[in-house]
C-alpha atoms as a PDB file:
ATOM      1  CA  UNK A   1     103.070  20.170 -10.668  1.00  0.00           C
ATOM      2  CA  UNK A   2     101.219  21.764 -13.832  1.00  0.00           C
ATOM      3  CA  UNK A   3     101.732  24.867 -13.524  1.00  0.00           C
ATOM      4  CA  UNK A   4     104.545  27.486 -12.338  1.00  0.00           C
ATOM      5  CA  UNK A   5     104.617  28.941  -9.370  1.00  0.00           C
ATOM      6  CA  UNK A   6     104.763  32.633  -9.743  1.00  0.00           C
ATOM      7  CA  UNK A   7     107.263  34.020  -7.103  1.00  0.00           C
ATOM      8  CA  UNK A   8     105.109  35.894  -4.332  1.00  0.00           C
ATOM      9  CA  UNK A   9     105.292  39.973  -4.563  1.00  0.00           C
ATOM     10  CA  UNK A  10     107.011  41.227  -1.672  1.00  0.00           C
ATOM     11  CA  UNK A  11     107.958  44.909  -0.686  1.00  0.00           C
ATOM     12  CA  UNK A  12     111.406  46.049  -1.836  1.00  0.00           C
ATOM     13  CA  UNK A  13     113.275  46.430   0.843  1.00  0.00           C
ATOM     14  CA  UNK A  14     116.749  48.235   0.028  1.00  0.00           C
ATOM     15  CA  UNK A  15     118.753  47.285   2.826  1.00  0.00           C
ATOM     16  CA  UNK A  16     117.825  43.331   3.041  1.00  0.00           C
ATOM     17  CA  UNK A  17     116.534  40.368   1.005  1.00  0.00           C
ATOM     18  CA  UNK A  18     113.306  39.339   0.918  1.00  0.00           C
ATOM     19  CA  UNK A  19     114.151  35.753   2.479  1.00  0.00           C
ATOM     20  CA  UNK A  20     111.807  32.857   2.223  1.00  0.00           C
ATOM     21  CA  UNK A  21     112.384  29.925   4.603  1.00  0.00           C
ATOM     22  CA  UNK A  22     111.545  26.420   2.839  1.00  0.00           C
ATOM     23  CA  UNK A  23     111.837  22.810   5.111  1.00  0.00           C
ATOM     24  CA  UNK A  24     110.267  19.581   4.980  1.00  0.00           C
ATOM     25  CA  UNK A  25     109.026  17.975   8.222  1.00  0.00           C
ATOM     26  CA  UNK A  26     107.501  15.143   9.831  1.00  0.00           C
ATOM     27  CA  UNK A  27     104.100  15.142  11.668  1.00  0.00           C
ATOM     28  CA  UNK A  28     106.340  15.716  14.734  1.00  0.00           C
ATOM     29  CA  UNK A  29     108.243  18.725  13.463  1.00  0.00           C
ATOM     30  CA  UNK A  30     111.807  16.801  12.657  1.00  0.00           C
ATOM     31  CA  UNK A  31     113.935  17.554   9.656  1.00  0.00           C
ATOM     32  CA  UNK A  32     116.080  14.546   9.961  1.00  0.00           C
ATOM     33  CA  UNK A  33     116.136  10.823  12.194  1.00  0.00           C
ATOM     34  CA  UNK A  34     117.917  11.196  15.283  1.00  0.00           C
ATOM     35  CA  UNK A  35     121.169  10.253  13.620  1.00  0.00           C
ATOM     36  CA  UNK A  36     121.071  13.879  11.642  1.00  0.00           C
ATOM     37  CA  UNK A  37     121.778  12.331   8.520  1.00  0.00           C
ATOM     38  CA  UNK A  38     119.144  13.676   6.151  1.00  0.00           C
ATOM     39  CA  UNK A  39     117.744  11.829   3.386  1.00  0.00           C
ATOM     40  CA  UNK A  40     114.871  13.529   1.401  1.00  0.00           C
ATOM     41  CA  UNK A  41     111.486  12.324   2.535  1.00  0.00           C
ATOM     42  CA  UNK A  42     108.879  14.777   0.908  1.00  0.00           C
ATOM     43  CA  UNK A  43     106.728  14.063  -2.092  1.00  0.00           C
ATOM     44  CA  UNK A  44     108.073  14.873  -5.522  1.00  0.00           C
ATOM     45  CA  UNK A  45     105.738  17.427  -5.770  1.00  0.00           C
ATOM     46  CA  UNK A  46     107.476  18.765  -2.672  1.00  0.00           C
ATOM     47  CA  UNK A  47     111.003  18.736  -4.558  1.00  0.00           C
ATOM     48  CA  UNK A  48     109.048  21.013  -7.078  1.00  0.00           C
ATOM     49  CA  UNK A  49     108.186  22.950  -4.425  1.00  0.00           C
ATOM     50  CA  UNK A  50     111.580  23.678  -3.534  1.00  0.00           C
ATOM     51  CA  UNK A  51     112.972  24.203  -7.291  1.00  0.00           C
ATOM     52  CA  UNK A  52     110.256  26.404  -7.851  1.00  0.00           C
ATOM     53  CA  UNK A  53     111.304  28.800  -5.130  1.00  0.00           C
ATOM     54  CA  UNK A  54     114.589  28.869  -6.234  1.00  0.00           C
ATOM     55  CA  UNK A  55     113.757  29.387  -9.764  1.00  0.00           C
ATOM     56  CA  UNK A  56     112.526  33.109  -8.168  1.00  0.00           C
ATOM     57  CA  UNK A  57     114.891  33.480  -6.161  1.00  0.00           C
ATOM     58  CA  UNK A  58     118.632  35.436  -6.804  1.00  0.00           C
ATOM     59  CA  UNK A  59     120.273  33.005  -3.936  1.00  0.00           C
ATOM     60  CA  UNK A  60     119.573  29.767  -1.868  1.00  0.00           C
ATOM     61  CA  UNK A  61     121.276  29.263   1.390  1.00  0.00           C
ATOM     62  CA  UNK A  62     121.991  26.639   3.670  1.00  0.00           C
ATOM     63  CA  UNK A  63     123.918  25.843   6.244  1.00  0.00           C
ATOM     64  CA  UNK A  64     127.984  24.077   6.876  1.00  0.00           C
ATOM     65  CA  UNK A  65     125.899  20.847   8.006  1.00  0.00           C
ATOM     66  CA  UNK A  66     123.268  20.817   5.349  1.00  0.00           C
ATOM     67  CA  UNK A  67     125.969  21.772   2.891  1.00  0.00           C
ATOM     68  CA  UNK A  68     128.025  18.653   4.683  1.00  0.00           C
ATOM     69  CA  UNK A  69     126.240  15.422   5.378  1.00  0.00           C
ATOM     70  CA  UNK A  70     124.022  15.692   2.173  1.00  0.00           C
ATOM     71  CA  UNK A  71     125.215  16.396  -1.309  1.00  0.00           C
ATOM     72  CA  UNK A  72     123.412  19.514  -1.690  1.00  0.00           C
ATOM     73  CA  UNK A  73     124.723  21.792  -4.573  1.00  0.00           C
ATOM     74  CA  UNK A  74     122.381  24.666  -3.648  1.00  0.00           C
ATOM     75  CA  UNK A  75     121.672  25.083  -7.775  1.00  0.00           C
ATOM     76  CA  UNK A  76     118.559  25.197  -9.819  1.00  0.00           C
ATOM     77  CA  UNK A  77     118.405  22.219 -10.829  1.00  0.00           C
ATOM     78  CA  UNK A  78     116.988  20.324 -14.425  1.00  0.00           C
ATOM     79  CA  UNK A  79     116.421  22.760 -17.643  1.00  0.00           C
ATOM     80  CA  UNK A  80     112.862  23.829 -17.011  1.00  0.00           C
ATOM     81  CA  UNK A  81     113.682  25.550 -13.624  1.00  0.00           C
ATOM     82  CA  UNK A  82     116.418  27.128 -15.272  1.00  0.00           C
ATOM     83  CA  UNK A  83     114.297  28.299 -18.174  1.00  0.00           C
ATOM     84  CA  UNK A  84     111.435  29.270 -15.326  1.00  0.00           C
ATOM     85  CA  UNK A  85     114.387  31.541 -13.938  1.00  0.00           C
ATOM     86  CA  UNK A  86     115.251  33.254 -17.558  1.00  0.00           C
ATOM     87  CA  UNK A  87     112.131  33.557 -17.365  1.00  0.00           C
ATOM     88  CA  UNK A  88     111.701  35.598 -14.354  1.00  0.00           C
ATOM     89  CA  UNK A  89     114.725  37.950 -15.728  1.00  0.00           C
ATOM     90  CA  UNK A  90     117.116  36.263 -13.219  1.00  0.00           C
ATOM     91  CA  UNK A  91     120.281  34.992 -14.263  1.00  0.00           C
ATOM     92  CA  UNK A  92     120.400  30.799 -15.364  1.00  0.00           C
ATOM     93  CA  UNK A  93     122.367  29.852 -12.242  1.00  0.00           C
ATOM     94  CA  UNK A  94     121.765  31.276  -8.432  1.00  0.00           C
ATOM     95  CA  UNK A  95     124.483  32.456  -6.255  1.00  0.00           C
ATOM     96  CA  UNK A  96     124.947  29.971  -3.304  1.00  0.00           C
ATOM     97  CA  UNK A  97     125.246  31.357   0.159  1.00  0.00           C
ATOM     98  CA  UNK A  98     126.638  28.837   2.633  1.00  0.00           C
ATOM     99  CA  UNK A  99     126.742  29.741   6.882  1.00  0.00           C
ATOM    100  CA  UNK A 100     129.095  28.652   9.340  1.00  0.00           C
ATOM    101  CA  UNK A 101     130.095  30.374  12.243  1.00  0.00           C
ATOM    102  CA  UNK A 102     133.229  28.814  12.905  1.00  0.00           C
ATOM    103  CA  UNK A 103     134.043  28.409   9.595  1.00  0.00           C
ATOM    104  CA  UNK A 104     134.039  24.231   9.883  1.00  0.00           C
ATOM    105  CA  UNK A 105     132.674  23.383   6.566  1.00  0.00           C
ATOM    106  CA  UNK A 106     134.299  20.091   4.788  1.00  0.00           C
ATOM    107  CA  UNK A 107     136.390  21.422   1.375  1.00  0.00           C
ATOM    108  CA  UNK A 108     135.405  18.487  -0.505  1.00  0.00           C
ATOM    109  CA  UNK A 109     131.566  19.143  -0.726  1.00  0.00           C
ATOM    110  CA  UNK A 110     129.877  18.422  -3.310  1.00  0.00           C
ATOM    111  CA  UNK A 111     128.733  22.090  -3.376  1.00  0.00           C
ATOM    112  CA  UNK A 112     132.516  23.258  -4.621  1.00  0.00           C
ATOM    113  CA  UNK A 113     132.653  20.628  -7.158  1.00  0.00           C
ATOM    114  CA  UNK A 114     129.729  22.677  -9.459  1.00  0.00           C
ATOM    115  CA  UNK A 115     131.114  26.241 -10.305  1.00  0.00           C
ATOM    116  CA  UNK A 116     128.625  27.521 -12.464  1.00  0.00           C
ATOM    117  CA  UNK A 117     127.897  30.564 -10.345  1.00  0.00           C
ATOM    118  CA  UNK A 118     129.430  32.314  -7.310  1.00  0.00           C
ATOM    119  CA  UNK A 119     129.839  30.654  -3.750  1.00  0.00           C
ATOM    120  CA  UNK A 120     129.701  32.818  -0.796  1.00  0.00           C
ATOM    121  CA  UNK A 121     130.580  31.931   2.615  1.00  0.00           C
ATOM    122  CA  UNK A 122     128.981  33.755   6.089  1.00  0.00           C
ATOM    123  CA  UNK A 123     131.212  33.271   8.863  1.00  0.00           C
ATOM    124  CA  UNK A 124     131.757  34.983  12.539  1.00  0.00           C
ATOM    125  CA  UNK A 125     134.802  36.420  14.371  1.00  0.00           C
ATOM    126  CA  UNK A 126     134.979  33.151  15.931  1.00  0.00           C
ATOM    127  CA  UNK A 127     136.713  31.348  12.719  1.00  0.00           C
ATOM    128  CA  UNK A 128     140.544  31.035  13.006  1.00  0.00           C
ATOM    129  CA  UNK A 129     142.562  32.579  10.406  1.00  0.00           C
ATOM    130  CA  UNK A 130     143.781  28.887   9.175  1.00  0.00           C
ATOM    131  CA  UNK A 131     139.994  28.166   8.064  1.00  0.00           C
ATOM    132  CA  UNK A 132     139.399  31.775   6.615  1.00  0.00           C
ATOM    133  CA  UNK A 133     142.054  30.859   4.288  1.00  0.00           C
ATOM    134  CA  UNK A 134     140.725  27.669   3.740  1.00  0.00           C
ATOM    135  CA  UNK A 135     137.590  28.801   2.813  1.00  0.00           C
ATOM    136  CA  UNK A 136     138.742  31.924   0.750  1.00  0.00           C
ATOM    137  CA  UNK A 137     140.153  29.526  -1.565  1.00  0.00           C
ATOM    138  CA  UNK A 138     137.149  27.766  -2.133  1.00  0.00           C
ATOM    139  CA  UNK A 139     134.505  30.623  -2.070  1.00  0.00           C
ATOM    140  CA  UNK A 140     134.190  33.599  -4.497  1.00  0.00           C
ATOM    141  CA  UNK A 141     133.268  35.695  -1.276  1.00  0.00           C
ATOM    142  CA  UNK A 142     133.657  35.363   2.800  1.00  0.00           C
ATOM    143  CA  UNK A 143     131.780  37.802   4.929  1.00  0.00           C
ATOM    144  CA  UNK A 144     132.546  37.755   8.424  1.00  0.00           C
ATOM    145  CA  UNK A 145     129.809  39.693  10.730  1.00  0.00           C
ATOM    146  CA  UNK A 146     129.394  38.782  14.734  1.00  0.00           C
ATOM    147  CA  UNK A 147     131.724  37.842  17.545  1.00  0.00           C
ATOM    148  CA  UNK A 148     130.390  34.356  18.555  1.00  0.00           C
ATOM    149  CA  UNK A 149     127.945  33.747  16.191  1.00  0.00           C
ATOM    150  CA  UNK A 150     127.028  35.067  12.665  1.00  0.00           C
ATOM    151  CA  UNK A 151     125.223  38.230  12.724  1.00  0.00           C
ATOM    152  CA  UNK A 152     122.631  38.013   9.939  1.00  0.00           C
ATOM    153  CA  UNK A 153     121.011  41.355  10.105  1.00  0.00           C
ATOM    154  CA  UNK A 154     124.708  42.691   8.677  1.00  0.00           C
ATOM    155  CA  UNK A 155     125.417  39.752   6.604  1.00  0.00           C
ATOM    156  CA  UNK A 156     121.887  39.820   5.169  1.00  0.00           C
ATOM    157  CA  UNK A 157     122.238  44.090   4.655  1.00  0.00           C
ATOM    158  CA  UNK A 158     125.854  42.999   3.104  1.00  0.00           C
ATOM    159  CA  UNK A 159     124.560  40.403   0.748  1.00  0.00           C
ATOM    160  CA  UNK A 160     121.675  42.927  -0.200  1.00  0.00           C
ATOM    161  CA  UNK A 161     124.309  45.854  -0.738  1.00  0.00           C
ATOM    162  CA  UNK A 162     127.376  44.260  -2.170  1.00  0.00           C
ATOM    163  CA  UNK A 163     125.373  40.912  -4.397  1.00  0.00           C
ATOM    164  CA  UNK A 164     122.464  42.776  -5.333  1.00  0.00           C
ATOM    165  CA  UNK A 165     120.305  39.625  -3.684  1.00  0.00           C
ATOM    166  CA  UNK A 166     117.092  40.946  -3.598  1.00  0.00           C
ATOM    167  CA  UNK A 167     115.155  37.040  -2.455  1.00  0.00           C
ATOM    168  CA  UNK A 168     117.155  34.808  -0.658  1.00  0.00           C
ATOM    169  CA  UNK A 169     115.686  31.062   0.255  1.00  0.00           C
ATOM    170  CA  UNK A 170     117.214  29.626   3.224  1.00  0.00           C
ATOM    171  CA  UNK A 171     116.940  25.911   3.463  1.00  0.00           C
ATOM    172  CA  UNK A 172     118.041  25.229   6.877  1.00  0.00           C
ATOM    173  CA  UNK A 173     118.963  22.809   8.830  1.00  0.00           C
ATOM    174  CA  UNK A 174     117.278  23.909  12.093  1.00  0.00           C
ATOM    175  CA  UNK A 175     120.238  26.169  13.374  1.00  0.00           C
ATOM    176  CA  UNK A 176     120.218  28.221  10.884  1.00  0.00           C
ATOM    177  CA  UNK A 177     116.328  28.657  10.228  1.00  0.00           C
ATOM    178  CA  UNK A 178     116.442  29.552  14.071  1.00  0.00           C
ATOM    179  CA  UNK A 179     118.875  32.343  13.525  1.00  0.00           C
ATOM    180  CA  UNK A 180     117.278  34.121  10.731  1.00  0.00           C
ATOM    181  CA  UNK A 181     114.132  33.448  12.496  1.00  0.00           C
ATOM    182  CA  UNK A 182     115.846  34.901  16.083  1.00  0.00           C
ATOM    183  CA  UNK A 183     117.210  37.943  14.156  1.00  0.00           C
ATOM    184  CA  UNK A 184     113.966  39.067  11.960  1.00  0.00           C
ATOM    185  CA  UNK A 185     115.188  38.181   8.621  1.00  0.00           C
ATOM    186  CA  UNK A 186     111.999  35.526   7.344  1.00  0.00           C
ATOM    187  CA  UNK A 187     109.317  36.976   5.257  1.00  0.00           C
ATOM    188  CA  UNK A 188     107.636  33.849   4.356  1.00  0.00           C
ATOM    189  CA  UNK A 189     108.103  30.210   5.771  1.00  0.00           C
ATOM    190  CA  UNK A 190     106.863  27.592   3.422  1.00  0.00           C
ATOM    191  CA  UNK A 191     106.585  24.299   5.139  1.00  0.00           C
ATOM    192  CA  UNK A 192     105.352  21.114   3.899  1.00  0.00           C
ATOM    193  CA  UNK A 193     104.076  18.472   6.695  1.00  0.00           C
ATOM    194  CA  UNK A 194     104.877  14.785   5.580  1.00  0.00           C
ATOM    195  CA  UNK A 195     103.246  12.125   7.007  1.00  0.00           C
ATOM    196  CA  UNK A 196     105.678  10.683   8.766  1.00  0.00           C
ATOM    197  CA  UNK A 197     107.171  10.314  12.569  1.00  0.00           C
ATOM    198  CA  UNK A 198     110.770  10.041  13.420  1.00  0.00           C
ATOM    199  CA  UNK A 199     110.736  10.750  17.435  1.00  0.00           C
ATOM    200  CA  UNK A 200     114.263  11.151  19.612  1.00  0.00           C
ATOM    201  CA  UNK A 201     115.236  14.088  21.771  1.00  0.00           C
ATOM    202  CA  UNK A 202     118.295  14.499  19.764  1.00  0.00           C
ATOM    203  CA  UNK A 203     116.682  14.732  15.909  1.00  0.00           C
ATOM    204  CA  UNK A 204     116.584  18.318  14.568  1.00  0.00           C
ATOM    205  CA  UNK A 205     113.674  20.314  14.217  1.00  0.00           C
ATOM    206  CA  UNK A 206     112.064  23.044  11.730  1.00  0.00           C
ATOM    207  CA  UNK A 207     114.543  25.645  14.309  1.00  0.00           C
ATOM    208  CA  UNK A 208     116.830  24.557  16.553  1.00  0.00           C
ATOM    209  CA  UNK A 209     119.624  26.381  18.467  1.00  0.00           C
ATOM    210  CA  UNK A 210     118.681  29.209  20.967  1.00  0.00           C
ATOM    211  CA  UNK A 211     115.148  29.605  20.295  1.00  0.00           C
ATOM    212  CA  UNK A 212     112.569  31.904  22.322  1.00  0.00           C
ATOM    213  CA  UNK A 213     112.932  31.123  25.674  1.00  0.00           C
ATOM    214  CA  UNK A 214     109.288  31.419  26.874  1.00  0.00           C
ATOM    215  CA  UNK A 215     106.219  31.818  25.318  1.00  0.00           C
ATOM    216  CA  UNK A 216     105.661  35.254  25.525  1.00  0.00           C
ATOM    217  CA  UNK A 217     108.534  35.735  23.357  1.00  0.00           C
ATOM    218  CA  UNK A 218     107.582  32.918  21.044  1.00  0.00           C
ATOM    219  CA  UNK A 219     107.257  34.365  17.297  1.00  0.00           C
ATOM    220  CA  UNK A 220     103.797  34.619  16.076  1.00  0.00           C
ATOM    221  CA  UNK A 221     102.487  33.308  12.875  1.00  0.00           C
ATOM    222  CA  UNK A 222     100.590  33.915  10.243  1.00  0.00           C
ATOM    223  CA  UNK A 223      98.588  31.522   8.272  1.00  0.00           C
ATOM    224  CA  UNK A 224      99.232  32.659   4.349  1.00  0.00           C
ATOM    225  CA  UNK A 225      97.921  29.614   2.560  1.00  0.00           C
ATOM    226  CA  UNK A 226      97.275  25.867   3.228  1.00  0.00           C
ATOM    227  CA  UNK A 227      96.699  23.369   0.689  1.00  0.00           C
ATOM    228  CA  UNK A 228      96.279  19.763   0.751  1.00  0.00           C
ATOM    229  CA  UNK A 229      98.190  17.060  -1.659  1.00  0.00           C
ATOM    230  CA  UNK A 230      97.570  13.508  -1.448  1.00  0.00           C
ATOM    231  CA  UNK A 231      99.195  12.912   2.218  1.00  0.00           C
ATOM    232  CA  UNK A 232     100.972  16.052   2.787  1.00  0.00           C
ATOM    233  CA  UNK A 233     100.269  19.452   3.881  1.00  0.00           C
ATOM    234  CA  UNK A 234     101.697  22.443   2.491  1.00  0.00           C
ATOM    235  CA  UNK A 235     101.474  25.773   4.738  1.00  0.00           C
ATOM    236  CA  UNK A 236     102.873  29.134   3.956  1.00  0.00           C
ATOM    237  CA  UNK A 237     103.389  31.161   7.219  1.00  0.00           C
ATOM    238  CA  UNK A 238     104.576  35.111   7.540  1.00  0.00           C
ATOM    239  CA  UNK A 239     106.326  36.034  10.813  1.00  0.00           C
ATOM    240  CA  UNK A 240     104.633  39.235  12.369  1.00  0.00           C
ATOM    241  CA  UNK A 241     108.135  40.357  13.527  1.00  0.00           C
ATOM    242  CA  UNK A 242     108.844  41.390   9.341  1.00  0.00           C
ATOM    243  CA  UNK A 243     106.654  44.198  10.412  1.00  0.00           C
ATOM    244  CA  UNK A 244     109.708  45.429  12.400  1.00  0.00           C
ATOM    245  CA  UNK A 245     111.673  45.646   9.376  1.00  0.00           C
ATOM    246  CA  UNK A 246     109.633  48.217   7.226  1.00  0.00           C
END
């Protein structure tokens, strides 16, 4: 891509980030082959795509299996999207938010192994106090909010209030976009459609986990921007439920 993206203006909220969702898909919505294990299939412009957002962003998140079964550091990447961030009067590196409910997240990801700025885990009530202390000593931070499941209204206020995050991108997998989606906490959802199927009941999707439950309670969209590249398709979406939040 030629030129920067600028990051898009949002209202300042004081009590949560402004949180931009970013995922690659197939035509038929999937994030991954039926065997979960992700390998990247968008466009390189679609990799600049996702830099770009974090190079305006003040953290990235993702969650225990993203962070898992795919190398993913969570940081800025090459020299010009640090730059792009200095740029934007953010600091070089982004903090890295991780999410796992029960606190299962393998110690020796690659994510631990680059400690050039702060790593901070979500967790729930549900996480036994062996993993907590697992994961304390690998994280700068562990915030535990919900019983069964993370509450991300609180940890979202928390990260807001205690980090100073004032954007957030989440990059998924599925159960966690459907969580932030479930509890109001997208502003934007930047999607870019490949052209590609993978099929099977059991590959993930853009959100997975509880979902709405009928249509009336679906979540309504709507259409920001669409723009064609070559083969793929690159929407940006805003939720109508962020009007709850202001």
């Amino acid at each position: 891509m030629r030129k920067e993206t600028k990051p898009s203006r949002a209202i300042d909220r004081p009590k949560f980030p402004f949180v931009q969702l970013n995922a690659a898909m197939t035509a038929d919505g999937k994030l991954a082959p039926a065997s979960r294990v992700f390998e990247p299939f968008g466009s390189k412009r679609d990799q600049e795509l996702l830099y770009q957002l974090r190079a305006g962003a003040d953290a990235v998140m993702a969650g225990a299996r993203t962070v898992d079964l795919f190398p993913a550091t969570l940081e800025p990447g090459a020299k010009k999207y640090r730059q792009q961030r200095l740029r934007n009067k953010l600091s070089e590196y982004n903090i890295r938010v991780v999410a796992t409910g029960s606190g299962t997240l393998n110690p020796d990801a690659e994510i631990f192994k680059h400690r050039h700025s702060p790593i901070i885990i979500l967790a729930s009530k549900k996480i036994s106090p062996e993993k907590l202390k697992v994961l304390r000593s690998l994280a700068d931070d562990v915030g535990i909010f919900g019983k069964s499941e993370i509450d991300f209204r609180a940890a979202m206020s928390w990260l807001r209030s205690k980090w100073k995050i004032k954007r957030l991108v989440c990059e998924g997998g599925g159960a966690l976009n459907d969580a932030m989606l479930r509890a109001g906490m997208v502003d934007e959802i930047y999607v870019t459609v490949c052209p590609l199927l993978f099929g099977g009941a059991q590959a993930p999707t853009l959100a997975d986990g509880e979902g709405f439950t009928t249509l009336g309670k679906a979540m309504p969209l709507r259409l920001k921007s669409i723009r064609k590249i070559k083969e793929e398709l690159f929407l940006v979406f805003t939720p109508d439920q962020t009007k709850q939040r202001r």
